[in-house]
Protein backbone atom coordinates (compact mmCIF):
# COMPACT_ATOMS: atom_id res chain seq x y z
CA UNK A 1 138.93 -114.69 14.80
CA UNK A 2 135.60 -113.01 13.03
CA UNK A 3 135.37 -110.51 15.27
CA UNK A 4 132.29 -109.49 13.59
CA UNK A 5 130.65 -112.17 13.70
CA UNK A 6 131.43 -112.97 17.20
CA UNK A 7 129.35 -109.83 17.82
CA UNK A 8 126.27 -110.54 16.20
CA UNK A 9 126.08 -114.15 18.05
CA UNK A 10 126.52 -112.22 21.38
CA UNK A 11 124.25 -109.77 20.47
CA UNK A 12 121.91 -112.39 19.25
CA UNK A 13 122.30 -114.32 22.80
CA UNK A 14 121.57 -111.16 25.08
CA UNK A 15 118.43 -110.13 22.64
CA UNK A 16 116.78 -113.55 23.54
CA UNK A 17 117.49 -113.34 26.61
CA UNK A 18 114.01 -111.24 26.91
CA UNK A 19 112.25 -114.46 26.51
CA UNK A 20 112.62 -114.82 30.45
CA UNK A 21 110.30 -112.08 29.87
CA UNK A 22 107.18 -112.86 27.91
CA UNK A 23 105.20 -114.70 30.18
CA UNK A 24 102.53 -117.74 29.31
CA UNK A 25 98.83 -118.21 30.50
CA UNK A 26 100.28 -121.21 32.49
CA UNK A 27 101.74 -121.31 35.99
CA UNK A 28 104.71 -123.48 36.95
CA UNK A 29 103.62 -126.45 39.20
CA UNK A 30 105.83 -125.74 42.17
CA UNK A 31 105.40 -121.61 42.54
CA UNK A 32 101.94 -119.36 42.26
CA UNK A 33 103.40 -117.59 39.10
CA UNK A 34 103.14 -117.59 35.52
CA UNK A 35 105.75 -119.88 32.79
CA UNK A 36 107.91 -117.54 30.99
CA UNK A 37 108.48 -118.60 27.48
CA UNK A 38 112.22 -119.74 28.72
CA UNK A 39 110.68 -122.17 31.18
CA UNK A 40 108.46 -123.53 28.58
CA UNK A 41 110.94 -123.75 25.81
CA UNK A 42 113.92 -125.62 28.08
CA UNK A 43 110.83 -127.98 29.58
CA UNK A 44 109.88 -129.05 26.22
CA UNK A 45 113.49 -129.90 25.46
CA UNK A 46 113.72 -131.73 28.17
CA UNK A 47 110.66 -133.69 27.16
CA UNK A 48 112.02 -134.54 23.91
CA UNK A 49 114.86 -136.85 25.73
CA UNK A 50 112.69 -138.75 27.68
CA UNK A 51 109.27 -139.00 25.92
CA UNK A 52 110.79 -139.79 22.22
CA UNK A 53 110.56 -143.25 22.65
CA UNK A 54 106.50 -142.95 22.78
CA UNK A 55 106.62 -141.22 19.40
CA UNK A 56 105.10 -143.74 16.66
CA UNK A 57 106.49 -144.48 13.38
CA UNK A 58 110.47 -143.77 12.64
CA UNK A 59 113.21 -142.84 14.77
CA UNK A 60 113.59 -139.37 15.40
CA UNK A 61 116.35 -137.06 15.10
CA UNK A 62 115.95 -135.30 18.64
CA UNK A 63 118.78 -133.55 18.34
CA UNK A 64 116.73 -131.45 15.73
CA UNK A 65 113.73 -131.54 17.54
CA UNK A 66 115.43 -130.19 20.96
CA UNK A 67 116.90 -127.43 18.63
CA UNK A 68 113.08 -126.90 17.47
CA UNK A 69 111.37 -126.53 20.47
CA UNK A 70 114.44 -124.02 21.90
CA UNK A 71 113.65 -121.95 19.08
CA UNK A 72 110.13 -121.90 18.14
CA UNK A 73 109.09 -119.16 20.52
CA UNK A 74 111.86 -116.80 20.17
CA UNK A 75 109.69 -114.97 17.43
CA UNK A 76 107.45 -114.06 20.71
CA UNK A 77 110.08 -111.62 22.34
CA UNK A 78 108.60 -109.31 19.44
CA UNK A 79 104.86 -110.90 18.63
CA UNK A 80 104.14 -111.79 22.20
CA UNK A 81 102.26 -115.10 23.33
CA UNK A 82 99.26 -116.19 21.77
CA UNK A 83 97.15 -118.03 24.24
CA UNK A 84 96.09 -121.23 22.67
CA UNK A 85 92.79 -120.91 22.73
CA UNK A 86 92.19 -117.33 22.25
CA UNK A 87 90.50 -117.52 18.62
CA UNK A 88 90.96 -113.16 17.82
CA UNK A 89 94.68 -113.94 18.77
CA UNK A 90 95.17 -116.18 16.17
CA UNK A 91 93.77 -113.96 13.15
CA UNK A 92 96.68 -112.30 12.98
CA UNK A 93 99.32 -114.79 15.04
CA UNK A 94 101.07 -116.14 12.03
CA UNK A 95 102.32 -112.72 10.45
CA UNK A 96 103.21 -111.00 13.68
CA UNK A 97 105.35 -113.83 14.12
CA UNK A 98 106.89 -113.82 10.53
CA UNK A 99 108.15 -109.96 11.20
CA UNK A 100 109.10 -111.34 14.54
CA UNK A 101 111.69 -114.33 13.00
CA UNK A 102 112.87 -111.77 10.21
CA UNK A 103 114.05 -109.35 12.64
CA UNK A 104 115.44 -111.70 15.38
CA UNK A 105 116.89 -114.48 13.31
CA UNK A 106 118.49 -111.80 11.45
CA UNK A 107 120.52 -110.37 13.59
CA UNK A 108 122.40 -113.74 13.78
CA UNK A 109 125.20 -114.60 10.76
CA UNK A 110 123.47 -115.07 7.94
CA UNK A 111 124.29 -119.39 7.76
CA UNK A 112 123.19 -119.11 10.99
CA UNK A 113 120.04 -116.74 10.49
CA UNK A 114 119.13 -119.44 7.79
CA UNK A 115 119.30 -122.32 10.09
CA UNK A 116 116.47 -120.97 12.51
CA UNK A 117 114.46 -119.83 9.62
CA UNK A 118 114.70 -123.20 8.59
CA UNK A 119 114.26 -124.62 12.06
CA UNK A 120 111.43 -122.09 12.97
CA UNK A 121 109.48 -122.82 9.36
CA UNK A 122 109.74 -126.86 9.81
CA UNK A 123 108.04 -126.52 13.56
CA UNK A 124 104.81 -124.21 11.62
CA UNK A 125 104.48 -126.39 9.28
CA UNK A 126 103.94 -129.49 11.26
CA UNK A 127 105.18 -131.56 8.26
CA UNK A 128 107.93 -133.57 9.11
CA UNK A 129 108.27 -136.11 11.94
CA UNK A 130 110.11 -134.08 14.30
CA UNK A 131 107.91 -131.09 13.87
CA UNK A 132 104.84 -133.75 14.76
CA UNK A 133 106.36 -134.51 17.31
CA UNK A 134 107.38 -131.38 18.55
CA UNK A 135 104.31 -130.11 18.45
CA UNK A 136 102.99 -132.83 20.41
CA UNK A 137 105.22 -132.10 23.06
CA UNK A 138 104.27 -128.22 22.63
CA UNK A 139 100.72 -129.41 23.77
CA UNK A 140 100.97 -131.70 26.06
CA UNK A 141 103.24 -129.82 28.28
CA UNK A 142 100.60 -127.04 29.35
CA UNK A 143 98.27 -130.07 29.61
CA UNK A 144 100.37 -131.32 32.31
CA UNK A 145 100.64 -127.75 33.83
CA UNK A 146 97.26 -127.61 33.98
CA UNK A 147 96.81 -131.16 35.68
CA UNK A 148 99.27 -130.18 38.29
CA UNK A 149 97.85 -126.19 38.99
CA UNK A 150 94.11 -127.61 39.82
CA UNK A 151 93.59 -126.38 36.04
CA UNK A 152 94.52 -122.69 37.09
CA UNK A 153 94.55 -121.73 33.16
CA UNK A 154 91.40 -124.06 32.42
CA UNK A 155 89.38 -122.53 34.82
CA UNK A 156 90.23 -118.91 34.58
CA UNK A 157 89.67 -118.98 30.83
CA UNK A 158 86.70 -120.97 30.77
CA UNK A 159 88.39 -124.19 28.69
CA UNK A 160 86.53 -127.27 28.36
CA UNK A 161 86.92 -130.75 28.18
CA UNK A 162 86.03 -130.41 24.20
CA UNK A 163 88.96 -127.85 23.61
CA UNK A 164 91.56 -129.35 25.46
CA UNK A 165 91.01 -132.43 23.50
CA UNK A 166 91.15 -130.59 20.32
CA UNK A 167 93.97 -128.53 20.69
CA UNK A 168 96.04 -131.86 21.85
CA UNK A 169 94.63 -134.28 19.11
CA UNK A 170 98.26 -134.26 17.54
CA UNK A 171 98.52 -136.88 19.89
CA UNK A 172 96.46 -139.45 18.48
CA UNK A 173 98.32 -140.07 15.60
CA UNK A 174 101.54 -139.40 16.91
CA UNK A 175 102.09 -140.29 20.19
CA UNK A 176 99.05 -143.17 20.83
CA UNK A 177 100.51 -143.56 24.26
CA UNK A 178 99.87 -139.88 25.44
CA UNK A 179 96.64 -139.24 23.79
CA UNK A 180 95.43 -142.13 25.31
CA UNK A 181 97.06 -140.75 28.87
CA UNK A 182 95.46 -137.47 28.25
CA UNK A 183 91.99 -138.83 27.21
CA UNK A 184 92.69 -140.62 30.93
CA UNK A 185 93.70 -137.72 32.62
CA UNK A 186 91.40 -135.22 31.19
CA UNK A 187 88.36 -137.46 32.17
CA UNK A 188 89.73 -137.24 35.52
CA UNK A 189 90.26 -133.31 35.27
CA UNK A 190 86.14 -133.54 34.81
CA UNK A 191 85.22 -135.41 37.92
CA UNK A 192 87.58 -133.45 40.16
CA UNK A 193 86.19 -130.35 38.79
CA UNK A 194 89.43 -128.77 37.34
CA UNK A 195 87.95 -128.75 33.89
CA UNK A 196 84.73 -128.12 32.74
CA UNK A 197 83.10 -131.12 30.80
């Protein structure tokens, strides 16, 4: 046995463990607390099983997009979470998050360290399918957060109907179904006053 590299995984399994730690804008639907990036990152793979089926075009791997979406936000342990729609956040989002992945990632094996590099890279880059599509899923879950929470982020940050559209307009191309459920439900989010028009 590599005793060595044994270590590092372990290592690499208790330092992400802090992700239980870096806590989201949203709240959960069933408690009067915030998502931790775990929460979020298990949800959305759990949203890959059962929502692929809604994603246009080819067949997915979602094996590689479950991996994706467990991974993506490891880098905030170190960069913390961005809000979505906090624009100053985002000016310097992408390199905090770089320095973030080199250190993390690395303390893996370096085959290993390469495959969540190249997992990590694929979900920024929204290129492939299963990075669409991931990223769909990465959107539409706080939307449903929001629907459920009487639009507890929505309303304490000021959000409107204009950016919530935005931010999930992924959708339309890649999951027709959804955007059309969340041009539905966000209409609906305006006349019961959870989101402002």
């Amino acid at each position: 046995m590599d005793n060595e590299r044994l270590e590092k995984q372990i290592q690499f399994i208790e330092e992400i463990d802090k992700l239980k730690n870096i806590y989201r804008q949203n709240r959960v639907i069933h408690e009067n607390r915030n998502e931790n990036d775990a929460e979020h990152s298990w949800h959305l793979a759990v949203m890959a099983m059962f929502l692929s089926e809604y994603a246009k075009g080819e067949k997915l791997d979602i094996s590689k997009v479950m991996k994706m979406v467990l991974v993506h936000d490891i880098v905030e342990i170190d960069a913390g979470d961005t809000f979505c729609y906090d624009e100053k956040g985002y000016t310097d989002k992408a390199e905090r998050e770089r320095k973030a992945a080199e250190r993390i990632f690395n303390i893996l094996p370096e085959d290993q360290a390469k495959t969540l590099w190249e997992l990590w890279r694929e979900f920024e880059e929204m290129k492939t399918k299963e990075a669409k599509f991931a990223a769909c899923l990465d959107r539409f879950q706080p939307f449903l957060l929001n629907r459920k929470t009487d639009g507890h982020t929505w309303k304490k940050d000021g959000v409107n109907l204009e950016k919530v559209l935005k931010r999930n307009e992924p959708l339309k191309e890649e999951m027709p179904a959804l955007w059309e459920y969340v041009l539905k439900k966000a209409k609906e989010s305006v006349e019961q006053g959870i989101l402002r028009p």
